[in-house]
C-alpha atoms as a PDB file:
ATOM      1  CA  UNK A   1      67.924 -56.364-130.657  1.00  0.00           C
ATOM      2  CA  UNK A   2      67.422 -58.868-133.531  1.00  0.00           C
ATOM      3  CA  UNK A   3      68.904 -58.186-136.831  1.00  0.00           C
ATOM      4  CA  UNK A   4      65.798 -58.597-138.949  1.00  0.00           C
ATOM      5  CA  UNK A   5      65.172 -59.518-142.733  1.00  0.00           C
ATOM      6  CA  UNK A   6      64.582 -56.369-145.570  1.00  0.00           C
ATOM      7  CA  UNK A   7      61.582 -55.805-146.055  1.00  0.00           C
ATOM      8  CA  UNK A   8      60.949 -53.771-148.954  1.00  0.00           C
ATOM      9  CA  UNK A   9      58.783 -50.433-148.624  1.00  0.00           C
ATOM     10  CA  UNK A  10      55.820 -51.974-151.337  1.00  0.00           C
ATOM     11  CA  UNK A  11      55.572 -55.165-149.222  1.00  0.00           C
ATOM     12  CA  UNK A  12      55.449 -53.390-145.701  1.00  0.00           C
ATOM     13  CA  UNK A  13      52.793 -50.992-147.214  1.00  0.00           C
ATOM     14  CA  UNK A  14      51.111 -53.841-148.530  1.00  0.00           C
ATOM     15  CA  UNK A  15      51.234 -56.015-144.875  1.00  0.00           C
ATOM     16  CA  UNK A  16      49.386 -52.566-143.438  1.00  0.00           C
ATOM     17  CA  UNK A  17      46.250 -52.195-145.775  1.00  0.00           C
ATOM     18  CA  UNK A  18      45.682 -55.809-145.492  1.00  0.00           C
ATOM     19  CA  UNK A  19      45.404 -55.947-142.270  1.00  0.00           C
ATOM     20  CA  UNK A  20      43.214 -52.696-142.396  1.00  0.00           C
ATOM     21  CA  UNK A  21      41.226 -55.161-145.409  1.00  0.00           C
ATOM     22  CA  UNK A  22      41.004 -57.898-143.056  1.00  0.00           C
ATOM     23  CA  UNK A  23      39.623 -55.436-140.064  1.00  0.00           C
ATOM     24  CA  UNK A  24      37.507 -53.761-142.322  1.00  0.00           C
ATOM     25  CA  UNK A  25      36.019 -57.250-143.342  1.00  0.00           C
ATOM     26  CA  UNK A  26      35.150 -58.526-140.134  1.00  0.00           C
ATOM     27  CA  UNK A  27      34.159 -55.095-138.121  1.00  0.00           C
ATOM     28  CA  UNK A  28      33.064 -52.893-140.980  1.00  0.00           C
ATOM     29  CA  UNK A  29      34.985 -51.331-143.576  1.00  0.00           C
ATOM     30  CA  UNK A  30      37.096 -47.990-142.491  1.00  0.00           C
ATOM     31  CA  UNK A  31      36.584 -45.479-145.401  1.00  0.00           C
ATOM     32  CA  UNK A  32      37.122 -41.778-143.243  1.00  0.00           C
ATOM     33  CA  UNK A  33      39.997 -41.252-141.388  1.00  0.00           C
ATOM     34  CA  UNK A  34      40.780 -42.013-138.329  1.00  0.00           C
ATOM     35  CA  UNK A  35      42.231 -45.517-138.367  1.00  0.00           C
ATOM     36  CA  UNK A  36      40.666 -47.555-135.258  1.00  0.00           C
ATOM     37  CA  UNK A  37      44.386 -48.403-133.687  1.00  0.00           C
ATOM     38  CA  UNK A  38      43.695 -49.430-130.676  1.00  0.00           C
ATOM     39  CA  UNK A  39      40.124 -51.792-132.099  1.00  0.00           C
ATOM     40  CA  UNK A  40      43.014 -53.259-134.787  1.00  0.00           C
ATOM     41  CA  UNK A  41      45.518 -54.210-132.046  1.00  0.00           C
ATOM     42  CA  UNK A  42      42.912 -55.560-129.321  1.00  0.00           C
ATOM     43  CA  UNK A  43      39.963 -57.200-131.353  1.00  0.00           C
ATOM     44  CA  UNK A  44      41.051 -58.011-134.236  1.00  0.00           C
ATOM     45  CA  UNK A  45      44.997 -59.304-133.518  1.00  0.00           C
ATOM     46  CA  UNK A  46      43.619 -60.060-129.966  1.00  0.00           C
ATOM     47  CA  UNK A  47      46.565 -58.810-128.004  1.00  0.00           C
ATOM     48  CA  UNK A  48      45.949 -56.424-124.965  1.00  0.00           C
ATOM     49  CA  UNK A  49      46.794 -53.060-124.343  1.00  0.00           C
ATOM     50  CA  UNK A  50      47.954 -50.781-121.366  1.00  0.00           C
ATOM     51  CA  UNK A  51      50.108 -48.289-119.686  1.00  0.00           C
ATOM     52  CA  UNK A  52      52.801 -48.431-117.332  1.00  0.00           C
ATOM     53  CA  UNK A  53      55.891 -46.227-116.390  1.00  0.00           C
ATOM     54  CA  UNK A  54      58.294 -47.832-118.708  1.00  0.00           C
ATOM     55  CA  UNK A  55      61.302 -45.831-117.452  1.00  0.00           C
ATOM     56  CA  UNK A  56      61.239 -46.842-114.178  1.00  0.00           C
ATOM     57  CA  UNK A  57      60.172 -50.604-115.319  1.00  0.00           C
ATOM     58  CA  UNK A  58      63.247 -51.089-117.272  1.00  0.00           C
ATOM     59  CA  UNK A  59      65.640 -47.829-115.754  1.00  0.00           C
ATOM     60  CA  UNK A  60      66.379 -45.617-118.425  1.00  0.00           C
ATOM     61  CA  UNK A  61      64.379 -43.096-119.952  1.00  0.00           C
ATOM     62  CA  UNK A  62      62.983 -42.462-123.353  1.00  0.00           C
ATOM     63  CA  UNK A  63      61.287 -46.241-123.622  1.00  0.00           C
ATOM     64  CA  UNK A  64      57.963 -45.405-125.256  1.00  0.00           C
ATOM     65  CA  UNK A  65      56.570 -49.307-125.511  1.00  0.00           C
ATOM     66  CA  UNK A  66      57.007 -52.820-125.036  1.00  0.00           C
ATOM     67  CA  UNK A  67      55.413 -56.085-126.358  1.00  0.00           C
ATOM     68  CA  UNK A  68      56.022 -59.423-125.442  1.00  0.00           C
ATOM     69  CA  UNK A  69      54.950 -61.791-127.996  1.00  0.00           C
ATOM     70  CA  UNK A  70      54.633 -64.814-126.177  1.00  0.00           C
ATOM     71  CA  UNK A  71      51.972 -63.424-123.789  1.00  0.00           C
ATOM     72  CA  UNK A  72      50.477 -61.213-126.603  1.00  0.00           C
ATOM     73  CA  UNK A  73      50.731 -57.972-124.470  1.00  0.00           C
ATOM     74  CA  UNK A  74      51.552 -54.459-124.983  1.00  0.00           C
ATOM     75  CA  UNK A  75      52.704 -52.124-122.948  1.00  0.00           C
ATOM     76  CA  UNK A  76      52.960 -48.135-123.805  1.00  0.00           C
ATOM     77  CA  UNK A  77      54.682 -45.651-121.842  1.00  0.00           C
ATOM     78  CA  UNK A  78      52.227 -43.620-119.286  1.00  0.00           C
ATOM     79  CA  UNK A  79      53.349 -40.812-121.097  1.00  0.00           C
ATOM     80  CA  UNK A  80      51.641 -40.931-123.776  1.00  0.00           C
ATOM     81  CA  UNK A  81      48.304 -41.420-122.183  1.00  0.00           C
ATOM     82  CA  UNK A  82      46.092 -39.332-123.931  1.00  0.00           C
ATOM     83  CA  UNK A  83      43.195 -39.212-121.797  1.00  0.00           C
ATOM     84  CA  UNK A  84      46.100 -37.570-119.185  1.00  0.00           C
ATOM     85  CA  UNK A  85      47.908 -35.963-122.035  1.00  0.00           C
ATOM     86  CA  UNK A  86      45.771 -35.656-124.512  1.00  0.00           C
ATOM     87  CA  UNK A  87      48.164 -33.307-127.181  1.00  0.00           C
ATOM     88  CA  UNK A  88      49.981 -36.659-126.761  1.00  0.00           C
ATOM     89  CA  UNK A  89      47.282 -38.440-128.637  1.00  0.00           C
ATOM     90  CA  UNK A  90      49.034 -38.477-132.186  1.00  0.00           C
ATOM     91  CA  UNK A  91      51.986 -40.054-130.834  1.00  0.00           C
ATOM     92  CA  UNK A  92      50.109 -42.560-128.846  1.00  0.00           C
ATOM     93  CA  UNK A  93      48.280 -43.954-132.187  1.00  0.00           C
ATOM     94  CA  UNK A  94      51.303 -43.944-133.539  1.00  0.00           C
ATOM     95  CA  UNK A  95      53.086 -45.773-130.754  1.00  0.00           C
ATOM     96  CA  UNK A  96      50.113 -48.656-130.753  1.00  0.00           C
ATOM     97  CA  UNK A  97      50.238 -48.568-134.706  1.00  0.00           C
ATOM     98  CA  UNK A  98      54.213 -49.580-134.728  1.00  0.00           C
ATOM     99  CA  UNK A  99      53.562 -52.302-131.807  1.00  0.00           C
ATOM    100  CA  UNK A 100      51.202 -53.832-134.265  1.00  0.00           C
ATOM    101  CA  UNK A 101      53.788 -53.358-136.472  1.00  0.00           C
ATOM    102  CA  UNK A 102      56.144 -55.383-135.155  1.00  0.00           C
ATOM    103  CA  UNK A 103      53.419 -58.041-134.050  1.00  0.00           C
ATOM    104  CA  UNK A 104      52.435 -58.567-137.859  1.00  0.00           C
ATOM    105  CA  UNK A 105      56.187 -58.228-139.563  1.00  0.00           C
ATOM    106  CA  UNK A 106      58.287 -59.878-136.733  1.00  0.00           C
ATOM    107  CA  UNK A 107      56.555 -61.879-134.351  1.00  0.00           C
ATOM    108  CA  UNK A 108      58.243 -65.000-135.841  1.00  0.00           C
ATOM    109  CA  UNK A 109      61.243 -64.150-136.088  1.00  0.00           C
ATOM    110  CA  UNK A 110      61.002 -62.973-132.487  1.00  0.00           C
ATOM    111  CA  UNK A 111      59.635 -66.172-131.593  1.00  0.00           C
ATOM    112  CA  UNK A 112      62.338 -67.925-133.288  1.00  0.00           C
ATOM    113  CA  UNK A 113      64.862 -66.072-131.637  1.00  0.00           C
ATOM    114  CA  UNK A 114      63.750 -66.922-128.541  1.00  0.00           C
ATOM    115  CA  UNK A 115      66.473 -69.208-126.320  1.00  0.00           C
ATOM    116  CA  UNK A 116      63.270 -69.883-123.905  1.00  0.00           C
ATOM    117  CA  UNK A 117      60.317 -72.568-125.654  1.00  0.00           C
ATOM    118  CA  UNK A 118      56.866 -70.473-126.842  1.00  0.00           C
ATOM    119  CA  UNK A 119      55.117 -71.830-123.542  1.00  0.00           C
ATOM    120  CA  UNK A 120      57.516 -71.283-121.279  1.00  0.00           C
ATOM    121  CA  UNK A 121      56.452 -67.595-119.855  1.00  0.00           C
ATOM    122  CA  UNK A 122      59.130 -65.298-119.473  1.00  0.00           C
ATOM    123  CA  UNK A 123      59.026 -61.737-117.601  1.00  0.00           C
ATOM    124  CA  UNK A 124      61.466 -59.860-120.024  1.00  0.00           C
ATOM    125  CA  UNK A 125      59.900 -58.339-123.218  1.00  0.00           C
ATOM    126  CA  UNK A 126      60.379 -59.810-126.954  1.00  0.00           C
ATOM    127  CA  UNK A 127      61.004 -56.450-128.008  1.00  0.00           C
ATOM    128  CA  UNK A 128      61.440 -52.633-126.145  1.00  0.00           C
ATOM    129  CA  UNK A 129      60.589 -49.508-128.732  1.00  0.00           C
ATOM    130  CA  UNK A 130      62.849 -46.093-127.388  1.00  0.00           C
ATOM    131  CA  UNK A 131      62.879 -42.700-128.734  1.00  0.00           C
ATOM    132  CA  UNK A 132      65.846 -42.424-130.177  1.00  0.00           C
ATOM    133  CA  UNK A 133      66.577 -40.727-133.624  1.00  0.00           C
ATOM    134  CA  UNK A 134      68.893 -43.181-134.800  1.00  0.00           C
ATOM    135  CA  UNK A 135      66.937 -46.903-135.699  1.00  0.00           C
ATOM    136  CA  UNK A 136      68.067 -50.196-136.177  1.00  0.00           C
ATOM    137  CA  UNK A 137      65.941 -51.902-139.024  1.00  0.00           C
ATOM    138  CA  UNK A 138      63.157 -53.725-136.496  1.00  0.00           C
ATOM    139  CA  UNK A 139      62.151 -50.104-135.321  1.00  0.00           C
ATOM    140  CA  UNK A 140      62.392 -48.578-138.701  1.00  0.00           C
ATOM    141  CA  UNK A 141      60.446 -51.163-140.400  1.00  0.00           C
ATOM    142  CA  UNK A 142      57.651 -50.667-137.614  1.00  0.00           C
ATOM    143  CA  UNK A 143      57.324 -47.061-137.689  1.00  0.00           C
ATOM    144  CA  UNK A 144      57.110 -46.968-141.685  1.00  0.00           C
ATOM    145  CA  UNK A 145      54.428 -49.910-141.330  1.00  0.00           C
ATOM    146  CA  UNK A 146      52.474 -47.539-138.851  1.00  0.00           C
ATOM    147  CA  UNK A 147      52.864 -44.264-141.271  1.00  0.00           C
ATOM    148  CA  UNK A 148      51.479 -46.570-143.954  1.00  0.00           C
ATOM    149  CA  UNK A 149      48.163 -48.322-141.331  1.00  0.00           C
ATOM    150  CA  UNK A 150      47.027 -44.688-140.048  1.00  0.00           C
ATOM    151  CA  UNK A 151      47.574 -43.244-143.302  1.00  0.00           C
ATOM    152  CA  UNK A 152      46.649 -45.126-146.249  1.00  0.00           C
ATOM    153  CA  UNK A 153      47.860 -43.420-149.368  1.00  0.00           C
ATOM    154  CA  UNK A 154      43.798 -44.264-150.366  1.00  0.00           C
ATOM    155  CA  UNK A 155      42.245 -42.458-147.881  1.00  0.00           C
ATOM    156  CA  UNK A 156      44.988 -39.278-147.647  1.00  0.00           C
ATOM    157  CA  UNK A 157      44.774 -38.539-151.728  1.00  0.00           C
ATOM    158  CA  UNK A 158      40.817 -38.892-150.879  1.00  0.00           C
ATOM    159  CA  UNK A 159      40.634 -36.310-147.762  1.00  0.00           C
ATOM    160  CA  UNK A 160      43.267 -34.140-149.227  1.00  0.00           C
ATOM    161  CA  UNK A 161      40.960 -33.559-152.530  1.00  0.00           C
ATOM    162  CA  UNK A 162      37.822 -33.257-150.157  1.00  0.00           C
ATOM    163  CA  UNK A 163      39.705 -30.602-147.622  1.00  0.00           C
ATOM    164  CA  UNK A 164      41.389 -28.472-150.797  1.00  0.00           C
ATOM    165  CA  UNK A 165      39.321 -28.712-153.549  1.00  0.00           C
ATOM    166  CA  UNK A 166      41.580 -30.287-155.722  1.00  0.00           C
ATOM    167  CA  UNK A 167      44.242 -33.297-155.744  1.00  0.00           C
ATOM    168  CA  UNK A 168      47.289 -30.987-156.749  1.00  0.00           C
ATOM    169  CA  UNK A 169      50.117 -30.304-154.703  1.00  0.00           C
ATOM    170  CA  UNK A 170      50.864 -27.498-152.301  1.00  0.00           C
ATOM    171  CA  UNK A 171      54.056 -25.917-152.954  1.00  0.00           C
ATOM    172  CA  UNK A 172      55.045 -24.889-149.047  1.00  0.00           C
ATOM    173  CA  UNK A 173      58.117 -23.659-149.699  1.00  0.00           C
ATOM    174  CA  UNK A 174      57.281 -19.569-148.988  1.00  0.00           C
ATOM    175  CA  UNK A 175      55.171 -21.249-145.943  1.00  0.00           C
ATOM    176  CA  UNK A 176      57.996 -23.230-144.457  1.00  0.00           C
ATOM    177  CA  UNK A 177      60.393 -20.150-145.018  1.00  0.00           C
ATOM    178  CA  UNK A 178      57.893 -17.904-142.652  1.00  0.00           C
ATOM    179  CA  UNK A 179      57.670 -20.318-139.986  1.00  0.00           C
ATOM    180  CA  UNK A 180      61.345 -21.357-139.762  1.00  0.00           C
ATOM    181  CA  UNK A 181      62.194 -17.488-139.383  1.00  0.00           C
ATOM    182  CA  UNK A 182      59.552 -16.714-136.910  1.00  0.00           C
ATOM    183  CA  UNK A 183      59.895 -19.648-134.918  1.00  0.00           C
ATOM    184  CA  UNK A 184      63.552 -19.278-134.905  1.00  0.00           C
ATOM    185  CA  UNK A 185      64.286 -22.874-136.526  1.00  0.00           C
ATOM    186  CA  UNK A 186      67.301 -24.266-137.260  1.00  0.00           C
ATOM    187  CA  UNK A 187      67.797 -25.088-140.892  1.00  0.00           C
ATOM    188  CA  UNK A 188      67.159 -29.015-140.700  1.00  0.00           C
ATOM    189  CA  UNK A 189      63.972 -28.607-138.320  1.00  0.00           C
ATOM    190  CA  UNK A 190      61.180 -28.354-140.911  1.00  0.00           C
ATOM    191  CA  UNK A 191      58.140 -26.786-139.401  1.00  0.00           C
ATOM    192  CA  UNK A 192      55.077 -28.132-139.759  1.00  0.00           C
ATOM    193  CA  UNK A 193      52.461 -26.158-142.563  1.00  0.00           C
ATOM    194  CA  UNK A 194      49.170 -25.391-141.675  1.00  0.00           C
ATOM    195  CA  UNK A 195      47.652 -27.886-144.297  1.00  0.00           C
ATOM    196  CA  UNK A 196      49.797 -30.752-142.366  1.00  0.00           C
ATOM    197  CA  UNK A 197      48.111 -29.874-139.041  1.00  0.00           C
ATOM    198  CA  UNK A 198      44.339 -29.917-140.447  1.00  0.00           C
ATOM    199  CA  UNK A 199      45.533 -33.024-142.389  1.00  0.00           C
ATOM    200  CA  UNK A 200      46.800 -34.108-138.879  1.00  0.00           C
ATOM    201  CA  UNK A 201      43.457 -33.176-136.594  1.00  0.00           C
ATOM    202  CA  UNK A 202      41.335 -35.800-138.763  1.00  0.00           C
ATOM    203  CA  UNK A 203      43.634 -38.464-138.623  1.00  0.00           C
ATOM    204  CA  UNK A 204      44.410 -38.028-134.932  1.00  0.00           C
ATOM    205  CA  UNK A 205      48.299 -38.539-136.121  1.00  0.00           C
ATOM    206  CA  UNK A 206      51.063 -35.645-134.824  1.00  0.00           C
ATOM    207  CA  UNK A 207      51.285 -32.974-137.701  1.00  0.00           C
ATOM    208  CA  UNK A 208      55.065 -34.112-138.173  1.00  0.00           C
ATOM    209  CA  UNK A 209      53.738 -37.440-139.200  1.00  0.00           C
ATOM    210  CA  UNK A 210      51.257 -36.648-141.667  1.00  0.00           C
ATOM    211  CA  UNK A 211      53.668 -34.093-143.101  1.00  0.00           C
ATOM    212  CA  UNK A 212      55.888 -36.743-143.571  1.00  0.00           C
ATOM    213  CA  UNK A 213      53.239 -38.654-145.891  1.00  0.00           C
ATOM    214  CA  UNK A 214      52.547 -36.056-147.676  1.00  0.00           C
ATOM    215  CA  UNK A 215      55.762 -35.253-148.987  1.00  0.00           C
ATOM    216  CA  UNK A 216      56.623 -38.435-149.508  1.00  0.00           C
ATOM    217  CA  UNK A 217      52.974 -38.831-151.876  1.00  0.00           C
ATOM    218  CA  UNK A 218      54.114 -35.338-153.459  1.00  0.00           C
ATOM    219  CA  UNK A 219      50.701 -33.936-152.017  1.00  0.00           C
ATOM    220  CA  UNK A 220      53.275 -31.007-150.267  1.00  0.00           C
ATOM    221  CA  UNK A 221      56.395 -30.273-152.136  1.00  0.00           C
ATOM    222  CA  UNK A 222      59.031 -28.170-149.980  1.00  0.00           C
ATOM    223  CA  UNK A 223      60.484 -26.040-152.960  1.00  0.00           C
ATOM    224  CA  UNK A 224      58.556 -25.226-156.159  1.00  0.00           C
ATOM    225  CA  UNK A 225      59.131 -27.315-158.821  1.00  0.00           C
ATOM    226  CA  UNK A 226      60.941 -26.025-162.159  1.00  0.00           C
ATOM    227  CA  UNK A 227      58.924 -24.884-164.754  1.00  0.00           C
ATOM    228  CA  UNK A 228      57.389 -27.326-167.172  1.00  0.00           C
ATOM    229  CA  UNK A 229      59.622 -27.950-170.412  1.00  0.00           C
ATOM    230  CA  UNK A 230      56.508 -27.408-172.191  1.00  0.00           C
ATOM    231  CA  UNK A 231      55.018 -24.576-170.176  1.00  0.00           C
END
């Protein structure tokens, strides 16, 4: 695994809506949710797209895709085939989302790093994306690019008013509180609020995901705010 450059967050949120822009310009502009993944990675940055069993490919479990930049293929784990699996959908998009990721943020580098010339065809991928909790910087820097491509902060704030009526927040602390008791959660596994999951169903995302966003755009806070110094 490379060690890559920082990248800070405004400039890999800004690398995902232009590339949604530059879609949008040549295939029609996306304005509702969802985000075409799969159109962005194999039209418009031409690479292609398919499944395999990963863990037996490269022996060890918990590999979820591969991309090999030279021969501007992706691989993603048979897994998360969601015409097979189909509650595996959100994960999927997600999956294809941080291979384009990596395809727009580090393809050079990758190249670069490369011992083999760009011509020379090799079997062994420039990059292999596992499921592990813990990520070094290349993964990390993929997956936030992917929150920020199926999620524009845009299009959220817009389907968030739409769906509730109103742009304020949702304080989900009492919410949370149920469902960690009745679901017999542990104290760091924050379960996901009902407004996350309808969030969720129209961006074909996992409701963990889009929970995610919308904490971190304040549209969900997790404990109620202190009261105003002014009232």
């Amino acid at each position: 695994m490379i060690d890559v450059k920082f990248i800070p967050e405004a400039h890999l949120e800004r690398a995902a809506i232009e590339l949604l822009a530059v879609y949008g310009r040549k295939y029609g502009e996306v304005a509702v949710p969802p985000i075409p993944a799969e159109e962005i990675l194999e039209c418009h940055l031409e690479l292609s797209l398919g499944f395999d069993d990963l863990t037996t490919r490269f022996g060890e479990p918990g590999i979820l895709g591969a991309t090999w930049i030279e021969d501007k293929n992706v691989l993603i784990d048979q897994s998360l085939d969601p015409t097979e699996n189909p509650r595996m959908e959100g994960r999927y998009r997600f999956t294809v989302a941080h291979e384009a990721g990596h395809w727009v943020l580090h393809r050079h580098q990758l190249m670069a790093a490369r011992s083999a010339p760009l011509l020379n065809k090799t079997p062994e991928p420039s990059i292999i994306c596992r499921a592990t909790a813990k990520k070094p910087p290349i993964e990390s820097q993929a997956d936030r690019f992917a929150g920020y491509l199926l999620m524009p902060e845009e299009m959220v704030r817009r389907h968030w008013t739409d769906t509730n009526g109103s742009p304020a927040p949702y304080v989900a602390q009492e919410e949370i509180s149920q469902l960690t008791a009745q679901l017999n959660l542990a104290k760091d596994d924050q379960p996901t609020v009902e407004r996350s999951k309808r969030m969720a169903g129209a961006f074909h995302v996992s409701g963990q995901a889009m929970q995610i966003r919308l904490i971190n755009l304040g549209l969900i806070l997790t404990k109620k705010p202190p009261p105003s110094l002014f009232g």
